[in-house]
N, C-alpha and C. Protein backbone atom coordinates (compact mmCIF):
# COMPACT_ATOMS: atom_id res chain seq x y z
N UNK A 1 30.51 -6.27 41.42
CA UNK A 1 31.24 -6.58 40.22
C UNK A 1 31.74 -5.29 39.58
N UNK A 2 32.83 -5.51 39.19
CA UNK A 2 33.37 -4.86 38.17
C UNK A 2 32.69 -3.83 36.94
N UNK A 3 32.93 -2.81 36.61
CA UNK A 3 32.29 -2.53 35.10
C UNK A 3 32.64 -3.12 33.97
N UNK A 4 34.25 -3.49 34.18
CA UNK A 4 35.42 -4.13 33.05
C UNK A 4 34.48 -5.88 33.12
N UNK A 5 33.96 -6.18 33.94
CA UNK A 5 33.64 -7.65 34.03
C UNK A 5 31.88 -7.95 33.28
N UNK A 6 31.09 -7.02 33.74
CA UNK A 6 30.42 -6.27 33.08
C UNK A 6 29.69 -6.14 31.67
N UNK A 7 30.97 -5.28 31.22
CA UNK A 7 31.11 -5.03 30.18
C UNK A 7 31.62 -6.33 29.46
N UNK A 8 32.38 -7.02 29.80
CA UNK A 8 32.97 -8.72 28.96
C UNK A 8 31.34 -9.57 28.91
N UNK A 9 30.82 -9.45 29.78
CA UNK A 9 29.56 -10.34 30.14
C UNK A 9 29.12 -9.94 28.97
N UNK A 10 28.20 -8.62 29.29
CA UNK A 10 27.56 -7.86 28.20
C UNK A 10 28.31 -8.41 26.63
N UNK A 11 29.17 -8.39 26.24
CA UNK A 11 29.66 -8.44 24.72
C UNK A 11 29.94 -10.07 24.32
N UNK A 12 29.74 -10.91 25.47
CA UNK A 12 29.85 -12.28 25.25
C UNK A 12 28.23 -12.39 24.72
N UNK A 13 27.25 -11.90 25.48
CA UNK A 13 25.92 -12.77 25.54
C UNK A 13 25.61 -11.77 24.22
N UNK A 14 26.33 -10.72 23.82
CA UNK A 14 25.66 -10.24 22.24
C UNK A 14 26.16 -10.47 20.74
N UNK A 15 27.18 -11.39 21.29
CA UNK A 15 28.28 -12.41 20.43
C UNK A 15 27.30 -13.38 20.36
N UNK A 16 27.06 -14.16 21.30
CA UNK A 16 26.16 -15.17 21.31
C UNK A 16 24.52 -15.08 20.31
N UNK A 17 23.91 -14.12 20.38
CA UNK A 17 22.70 -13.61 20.06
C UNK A 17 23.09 -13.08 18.59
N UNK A 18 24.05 -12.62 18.41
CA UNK A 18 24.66 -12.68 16.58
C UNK A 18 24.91 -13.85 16.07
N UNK A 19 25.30 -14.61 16.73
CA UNK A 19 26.14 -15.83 15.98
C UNK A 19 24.81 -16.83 16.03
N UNK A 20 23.98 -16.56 16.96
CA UNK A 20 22.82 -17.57 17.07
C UNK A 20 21.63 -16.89 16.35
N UNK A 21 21.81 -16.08 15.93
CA UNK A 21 20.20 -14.98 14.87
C UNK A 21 20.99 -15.61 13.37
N UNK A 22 22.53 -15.67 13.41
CA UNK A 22 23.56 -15.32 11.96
C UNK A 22 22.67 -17.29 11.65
N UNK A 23 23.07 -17.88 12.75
CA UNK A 23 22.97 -19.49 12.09
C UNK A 23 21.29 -19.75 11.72
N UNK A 24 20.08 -19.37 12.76
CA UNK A 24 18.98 -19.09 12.27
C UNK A 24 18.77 -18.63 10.96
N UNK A 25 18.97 -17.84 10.85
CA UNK A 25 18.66 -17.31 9.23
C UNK A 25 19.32 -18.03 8.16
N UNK A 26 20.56 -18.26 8.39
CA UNK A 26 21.30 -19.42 7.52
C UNK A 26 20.32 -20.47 7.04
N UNK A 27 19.65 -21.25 8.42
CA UNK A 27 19.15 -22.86 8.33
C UNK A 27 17.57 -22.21 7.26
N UNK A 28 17.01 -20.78 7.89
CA UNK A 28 15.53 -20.00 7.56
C UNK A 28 16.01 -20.86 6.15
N UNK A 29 17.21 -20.19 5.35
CA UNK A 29 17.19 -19.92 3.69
C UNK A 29 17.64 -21.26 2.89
N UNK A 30 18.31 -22.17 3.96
CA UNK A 30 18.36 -23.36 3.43
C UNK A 30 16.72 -23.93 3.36
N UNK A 31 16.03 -23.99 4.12
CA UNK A 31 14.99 -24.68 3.74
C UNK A 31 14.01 -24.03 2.87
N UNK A 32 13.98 -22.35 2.91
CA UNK A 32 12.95 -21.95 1.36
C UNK A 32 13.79 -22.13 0.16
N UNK A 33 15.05 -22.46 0.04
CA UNK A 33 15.68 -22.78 -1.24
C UNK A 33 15.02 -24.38 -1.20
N UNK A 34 15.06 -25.30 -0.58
CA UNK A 34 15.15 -26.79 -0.36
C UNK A 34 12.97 -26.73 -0.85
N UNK A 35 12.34 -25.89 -0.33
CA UNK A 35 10.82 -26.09 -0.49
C UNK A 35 10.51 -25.04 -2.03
N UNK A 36 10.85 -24.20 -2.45
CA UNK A 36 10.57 -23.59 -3.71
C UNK A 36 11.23 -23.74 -4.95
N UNK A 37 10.76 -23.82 -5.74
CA UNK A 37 11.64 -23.95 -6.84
C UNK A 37 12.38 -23.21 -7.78
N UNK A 38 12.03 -21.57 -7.44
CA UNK A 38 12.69 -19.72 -8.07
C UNK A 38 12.29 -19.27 -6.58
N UNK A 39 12.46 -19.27 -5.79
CA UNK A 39 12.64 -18.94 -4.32
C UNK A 39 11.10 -17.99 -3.67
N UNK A 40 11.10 -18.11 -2.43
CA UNK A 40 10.26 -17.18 -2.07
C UNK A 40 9.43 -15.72 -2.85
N UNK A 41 8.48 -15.27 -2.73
CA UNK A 41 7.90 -14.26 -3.60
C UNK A 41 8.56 -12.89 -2.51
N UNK A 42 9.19 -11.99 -3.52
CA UNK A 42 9.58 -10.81 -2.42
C UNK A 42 8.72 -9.86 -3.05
N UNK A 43 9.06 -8.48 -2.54
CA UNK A 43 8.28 -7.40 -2.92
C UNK A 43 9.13 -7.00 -3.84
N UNK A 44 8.78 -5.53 -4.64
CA UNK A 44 9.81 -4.94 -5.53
C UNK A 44 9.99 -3.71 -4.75
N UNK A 45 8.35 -2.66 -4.59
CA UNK A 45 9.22 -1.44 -3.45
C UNK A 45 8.36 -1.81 -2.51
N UNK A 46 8.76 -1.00 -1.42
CA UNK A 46 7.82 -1.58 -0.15
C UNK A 46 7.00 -0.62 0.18
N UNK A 47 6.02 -1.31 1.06
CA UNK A 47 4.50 -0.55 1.10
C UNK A 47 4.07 -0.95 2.06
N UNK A 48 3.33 -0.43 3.14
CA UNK A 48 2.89 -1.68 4.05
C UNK A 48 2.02 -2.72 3.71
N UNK A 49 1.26 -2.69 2.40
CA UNK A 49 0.51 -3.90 2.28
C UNK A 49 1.61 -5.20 1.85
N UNK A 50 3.14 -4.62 1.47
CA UNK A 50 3.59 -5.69 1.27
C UNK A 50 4.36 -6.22 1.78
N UNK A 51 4.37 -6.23 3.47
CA UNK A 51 5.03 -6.65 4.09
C UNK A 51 4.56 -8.53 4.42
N UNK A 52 5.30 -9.22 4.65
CA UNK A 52 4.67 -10.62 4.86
C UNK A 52 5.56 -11.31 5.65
N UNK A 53 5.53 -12.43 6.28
CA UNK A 53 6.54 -13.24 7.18
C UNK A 53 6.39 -14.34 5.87
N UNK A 54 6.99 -15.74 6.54
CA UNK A 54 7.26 -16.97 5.97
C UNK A 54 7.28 -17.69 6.64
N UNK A 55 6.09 -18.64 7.12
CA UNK A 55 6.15 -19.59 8.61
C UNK A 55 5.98 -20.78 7.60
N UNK A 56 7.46 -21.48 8.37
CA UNK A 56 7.58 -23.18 7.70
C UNK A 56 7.28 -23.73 8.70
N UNK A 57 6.73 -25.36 8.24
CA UNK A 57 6.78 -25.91 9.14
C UNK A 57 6.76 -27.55 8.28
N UNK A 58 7.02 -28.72 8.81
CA UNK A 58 7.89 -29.80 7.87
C UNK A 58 6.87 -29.93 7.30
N UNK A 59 7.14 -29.60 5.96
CA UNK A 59 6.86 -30.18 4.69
C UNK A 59 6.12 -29.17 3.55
N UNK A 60 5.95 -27.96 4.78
CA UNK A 60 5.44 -26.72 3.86
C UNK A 60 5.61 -25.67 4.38
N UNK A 61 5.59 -24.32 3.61
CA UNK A 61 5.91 -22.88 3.86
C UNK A 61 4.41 -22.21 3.28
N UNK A 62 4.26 -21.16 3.98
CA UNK A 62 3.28 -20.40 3.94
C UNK A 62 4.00 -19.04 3.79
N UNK A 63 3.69 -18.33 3.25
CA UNK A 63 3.96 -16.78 3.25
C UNK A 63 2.77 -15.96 3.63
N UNK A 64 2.77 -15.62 4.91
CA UNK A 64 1.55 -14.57 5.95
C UNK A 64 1.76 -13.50 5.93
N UNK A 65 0.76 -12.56 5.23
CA UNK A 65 0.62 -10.84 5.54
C UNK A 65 -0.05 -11.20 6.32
N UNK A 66 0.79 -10.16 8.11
CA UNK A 66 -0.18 -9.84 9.01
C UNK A 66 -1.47 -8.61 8.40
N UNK A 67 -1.09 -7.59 7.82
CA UNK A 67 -1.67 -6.80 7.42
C UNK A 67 -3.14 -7.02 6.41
N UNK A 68 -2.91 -7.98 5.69
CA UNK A 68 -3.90 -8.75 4.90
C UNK A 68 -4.86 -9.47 5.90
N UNK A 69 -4.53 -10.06 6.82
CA UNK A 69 -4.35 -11.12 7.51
C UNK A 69 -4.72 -12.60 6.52
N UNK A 70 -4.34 -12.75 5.54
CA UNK A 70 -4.13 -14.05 4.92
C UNK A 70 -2.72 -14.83 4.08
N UNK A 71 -3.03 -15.76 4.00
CA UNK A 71 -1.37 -16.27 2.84
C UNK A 71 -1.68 -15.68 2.19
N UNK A 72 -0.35 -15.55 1.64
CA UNK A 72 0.24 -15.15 0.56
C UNK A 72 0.39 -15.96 -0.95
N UNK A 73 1.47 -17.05 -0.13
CA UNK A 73 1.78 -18.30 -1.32
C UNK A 73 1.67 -19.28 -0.34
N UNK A 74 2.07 -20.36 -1.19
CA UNK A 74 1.90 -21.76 -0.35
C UNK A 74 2.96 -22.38 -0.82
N UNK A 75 3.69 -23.54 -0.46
CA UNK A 75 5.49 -24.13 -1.01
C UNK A 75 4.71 -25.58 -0.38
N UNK A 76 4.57 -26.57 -1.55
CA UNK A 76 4.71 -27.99 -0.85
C UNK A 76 6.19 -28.64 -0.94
N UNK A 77 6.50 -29.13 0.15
CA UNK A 77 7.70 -30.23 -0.20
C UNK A 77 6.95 -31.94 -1.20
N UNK A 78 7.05 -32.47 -2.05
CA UNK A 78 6.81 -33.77 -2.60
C UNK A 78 7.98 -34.40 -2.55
N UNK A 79 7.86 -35.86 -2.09
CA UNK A 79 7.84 -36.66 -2.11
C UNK A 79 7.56 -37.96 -2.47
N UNK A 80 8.13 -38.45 -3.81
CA UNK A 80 7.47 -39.77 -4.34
C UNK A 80 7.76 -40.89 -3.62
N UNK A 81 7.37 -41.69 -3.29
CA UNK A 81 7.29 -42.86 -2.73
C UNK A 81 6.23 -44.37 -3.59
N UNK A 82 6.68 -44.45 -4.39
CA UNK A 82 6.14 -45.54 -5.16
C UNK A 82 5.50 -47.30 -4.60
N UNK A 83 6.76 -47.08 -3.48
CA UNK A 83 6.90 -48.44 -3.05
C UNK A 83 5.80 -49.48 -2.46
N UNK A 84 5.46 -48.54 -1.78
CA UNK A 84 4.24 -48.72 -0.71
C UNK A 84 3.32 -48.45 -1.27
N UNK A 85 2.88 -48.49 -2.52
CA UNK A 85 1.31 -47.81 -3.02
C UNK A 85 0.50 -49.20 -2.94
N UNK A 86 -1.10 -48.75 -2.06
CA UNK A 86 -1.76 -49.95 -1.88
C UNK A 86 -2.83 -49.81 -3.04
N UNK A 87 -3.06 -51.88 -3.73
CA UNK A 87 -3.43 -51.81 -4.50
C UNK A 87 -5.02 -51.22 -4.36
N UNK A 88 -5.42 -50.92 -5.60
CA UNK A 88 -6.98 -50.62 -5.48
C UNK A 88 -7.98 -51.84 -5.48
N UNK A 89 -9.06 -52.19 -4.71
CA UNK A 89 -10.15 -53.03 -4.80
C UNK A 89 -11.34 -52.45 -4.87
N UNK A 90 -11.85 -53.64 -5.85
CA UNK A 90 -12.90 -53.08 -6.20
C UNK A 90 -14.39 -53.89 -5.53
N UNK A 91 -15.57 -53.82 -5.53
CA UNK A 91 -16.56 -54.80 -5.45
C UNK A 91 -16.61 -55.25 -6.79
N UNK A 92 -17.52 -56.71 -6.61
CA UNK A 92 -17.67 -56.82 -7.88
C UNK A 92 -19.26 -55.64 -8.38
N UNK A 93 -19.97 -55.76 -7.52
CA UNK A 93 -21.79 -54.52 -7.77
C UNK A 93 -21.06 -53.22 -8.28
N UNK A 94 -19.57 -52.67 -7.95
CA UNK A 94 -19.35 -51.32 -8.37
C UNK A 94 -18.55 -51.90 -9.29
N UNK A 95 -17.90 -52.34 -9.57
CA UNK A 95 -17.74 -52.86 -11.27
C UNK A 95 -18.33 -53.32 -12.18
N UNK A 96 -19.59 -53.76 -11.90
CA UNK A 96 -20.54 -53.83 -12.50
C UNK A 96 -21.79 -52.75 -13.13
N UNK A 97 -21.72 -51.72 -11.58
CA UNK A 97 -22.17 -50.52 -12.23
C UNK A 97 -21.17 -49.57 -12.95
N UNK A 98 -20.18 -49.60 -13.28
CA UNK A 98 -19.15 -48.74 -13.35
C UNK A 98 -19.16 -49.01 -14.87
N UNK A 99 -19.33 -50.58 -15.25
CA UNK A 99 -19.11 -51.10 -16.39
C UNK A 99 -20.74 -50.37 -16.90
N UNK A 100 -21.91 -51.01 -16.44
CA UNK A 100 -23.10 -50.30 -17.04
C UNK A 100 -23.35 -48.72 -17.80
N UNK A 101 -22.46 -47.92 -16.67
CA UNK A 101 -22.56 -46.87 -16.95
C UNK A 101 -21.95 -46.35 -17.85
N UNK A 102 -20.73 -47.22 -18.20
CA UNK A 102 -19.76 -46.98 -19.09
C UNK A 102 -20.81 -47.28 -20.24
N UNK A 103 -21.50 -48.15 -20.64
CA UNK A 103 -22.08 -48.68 -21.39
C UNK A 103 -23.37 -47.97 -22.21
N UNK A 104 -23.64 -46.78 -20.82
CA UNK A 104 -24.41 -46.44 -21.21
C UNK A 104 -24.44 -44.67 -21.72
N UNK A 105 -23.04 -44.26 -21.36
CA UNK A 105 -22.44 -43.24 -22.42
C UNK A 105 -21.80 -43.30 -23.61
N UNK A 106 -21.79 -44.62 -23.84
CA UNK A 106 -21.61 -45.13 -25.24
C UNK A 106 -22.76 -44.88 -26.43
N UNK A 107 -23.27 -45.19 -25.63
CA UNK A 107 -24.64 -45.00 -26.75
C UNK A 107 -24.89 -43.78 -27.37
């Protein structure tokens, strides 16, 4: 092969690896905007203790110092779902003690 052919190869597959790191990071910042509510915790100057990643995964984000080796923060996604809530049952012996006891911090 060619060097001229090569060289096209080479600058296609690092086109590719920009445009595919560029859309990664895009989707990264859509979802810590979509899971936090004033965004991710950053540093102010850097240090190595304050270096940290951000591993999501559906429905929550973690912020990991390797260096610490622990989280950082924690991001829940919520979800209300009302619809489906199953009712509560009770016995009648634990409503009965429930009521006693009530009865008997009254006093």
């Amino acid at each position: 092969m060619s060097w001229r052919r090569q060289g096209r190869r080479l600058g296609i597959a690092v086109l590719f690896v920009v445009v595919g790191t560029g859309l990664w990071e895009f989707q990264e910042r859509q979802h810590k905007d979509a899971y936090t509510w004033m965004g991710v915790p950053t540093w102010e100057e850097f240090r190595p203790t304050t270096m940290h990643r951000v591993l999501r995964n559906d429905g929550y984000l973690v912020g990991w110092s390797d260096v610490r080796v622990n989280p950082l923060s924690v991001s829940y996604q919520v979800e209300a779902r009302l619809e489906h809530r199953p009712k509560a049952k009770f016995s009648s012996r634990l409503a009965h003690a429930m009521a006693d006891r009530h009865r008997q911090l009254r006093r």
